[in-house]
Protein backbone atom coordinates (compact mmCIF):
# COMPACT_ATOMS: atom_id res chain seq x y z
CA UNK A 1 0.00 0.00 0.00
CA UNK A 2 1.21 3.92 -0.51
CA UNK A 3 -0.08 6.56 0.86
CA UNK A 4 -1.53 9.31 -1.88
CA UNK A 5 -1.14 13.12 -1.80
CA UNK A 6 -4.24 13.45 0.12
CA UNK A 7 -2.92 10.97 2.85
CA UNK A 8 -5.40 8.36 1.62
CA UNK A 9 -4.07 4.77 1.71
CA UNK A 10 -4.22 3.76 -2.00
CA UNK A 11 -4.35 -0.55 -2.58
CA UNK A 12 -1.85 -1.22 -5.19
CA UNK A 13 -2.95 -4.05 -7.44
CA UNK A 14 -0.84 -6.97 -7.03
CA UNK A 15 0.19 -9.91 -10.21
CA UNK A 16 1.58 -13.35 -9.89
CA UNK A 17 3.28 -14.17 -12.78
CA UNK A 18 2.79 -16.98 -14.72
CA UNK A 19 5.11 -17.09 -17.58
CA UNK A 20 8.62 -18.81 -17.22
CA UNK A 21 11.38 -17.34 -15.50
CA UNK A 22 12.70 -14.80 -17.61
CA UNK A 23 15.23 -11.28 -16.52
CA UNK A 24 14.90 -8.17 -18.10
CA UNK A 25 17.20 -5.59 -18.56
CA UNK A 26 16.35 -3.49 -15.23
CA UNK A 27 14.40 -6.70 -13.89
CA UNK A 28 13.90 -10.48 -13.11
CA UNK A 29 10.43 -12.12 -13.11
CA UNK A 30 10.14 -15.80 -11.49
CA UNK A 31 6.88 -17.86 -12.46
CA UNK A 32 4.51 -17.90 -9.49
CA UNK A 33 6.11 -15.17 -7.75
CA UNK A 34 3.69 -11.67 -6.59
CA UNK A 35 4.91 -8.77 -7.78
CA UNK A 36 3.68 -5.23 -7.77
CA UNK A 37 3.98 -1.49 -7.18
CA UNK A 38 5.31 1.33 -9.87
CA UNK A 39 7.84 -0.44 -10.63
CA UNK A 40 6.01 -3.24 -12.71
CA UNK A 41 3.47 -0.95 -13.83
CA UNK A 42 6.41 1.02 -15.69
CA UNK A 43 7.72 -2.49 -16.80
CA UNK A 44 3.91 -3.35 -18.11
CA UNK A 45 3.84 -0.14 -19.92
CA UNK A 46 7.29 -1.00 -21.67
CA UNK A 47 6.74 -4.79 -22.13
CA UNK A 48 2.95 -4.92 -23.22
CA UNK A 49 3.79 -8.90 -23.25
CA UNK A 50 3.87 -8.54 -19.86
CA UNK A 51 0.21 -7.86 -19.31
CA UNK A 52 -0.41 -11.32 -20.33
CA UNK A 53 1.96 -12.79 -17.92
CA UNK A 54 1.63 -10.86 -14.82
CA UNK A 55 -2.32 -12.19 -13.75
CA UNK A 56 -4.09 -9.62 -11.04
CA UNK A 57 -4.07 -11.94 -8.41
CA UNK A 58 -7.71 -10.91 -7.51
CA UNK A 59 -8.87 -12.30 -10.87
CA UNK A 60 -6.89 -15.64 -10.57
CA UNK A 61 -9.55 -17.82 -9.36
CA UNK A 62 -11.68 -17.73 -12.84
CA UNK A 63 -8.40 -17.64 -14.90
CA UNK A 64 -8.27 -20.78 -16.69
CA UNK A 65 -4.26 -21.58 -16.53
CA UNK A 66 -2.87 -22.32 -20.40
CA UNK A 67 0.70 -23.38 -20.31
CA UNK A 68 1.12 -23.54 -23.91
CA UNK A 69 -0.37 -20.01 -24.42
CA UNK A 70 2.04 -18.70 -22.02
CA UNK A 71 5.09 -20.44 -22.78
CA UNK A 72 4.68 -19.00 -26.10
CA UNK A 73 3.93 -15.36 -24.78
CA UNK A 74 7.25 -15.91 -22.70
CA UNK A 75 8.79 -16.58 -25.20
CA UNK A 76 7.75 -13.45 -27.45
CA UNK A 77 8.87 -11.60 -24.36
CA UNK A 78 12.18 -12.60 -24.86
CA UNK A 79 12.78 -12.10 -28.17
CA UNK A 80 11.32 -8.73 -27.86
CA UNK A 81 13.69 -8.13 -25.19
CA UNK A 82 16.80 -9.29 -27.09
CA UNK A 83 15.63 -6.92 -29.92
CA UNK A 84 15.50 -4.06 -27.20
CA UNK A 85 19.12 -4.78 -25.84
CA UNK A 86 20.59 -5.31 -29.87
CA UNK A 87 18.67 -2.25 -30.94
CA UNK A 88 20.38 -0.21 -27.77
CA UNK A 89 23.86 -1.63 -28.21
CA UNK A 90 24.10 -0.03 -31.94
């Protein structure tokens, strides 16, 4: 939880992620680990793969669990990551 500018106690939405083990540039994700805060919602925002992987863990009970839809969504992740760090090295 953080507190807003009003002193309010805002809930931060929290994801488990779901997709295989996989680091990022300025991050590491490990499947069926909660993560949340500003952080990851930057990380979302730059990584719209990552919407896919990282489940709101207050809508996990009716998500039906698809393995082979997110192995290959992890996978897309990483190759758009490798394309990130090649395109930043030139």
């Amino acid at each position: 939880m953080s507190e807003t500018m009003n002193g309010a106690i805002k809930e931060e939405t929290k994801y488990i992620y779901l997709g295989r083990n996989i680091d990022l540039p300025e991050f590491g994700f490990t499947k069926g680990n909660v993560y949340y805060g500003d952080k990851i919602e930057e990380l979302k925002k730059k990584y719209p793969l990552l919407d896919k992987l990282l489940i709101n863990i207050e809508e996990l009970a009716r998500y039906e669990k698809n393995e082979l839809f997110l192995e290959k969504i992890s996978q897309e992740l990483k190759e758009e990551i490798e394309e990130k760090i090649k395109g930043g090295s030139e």
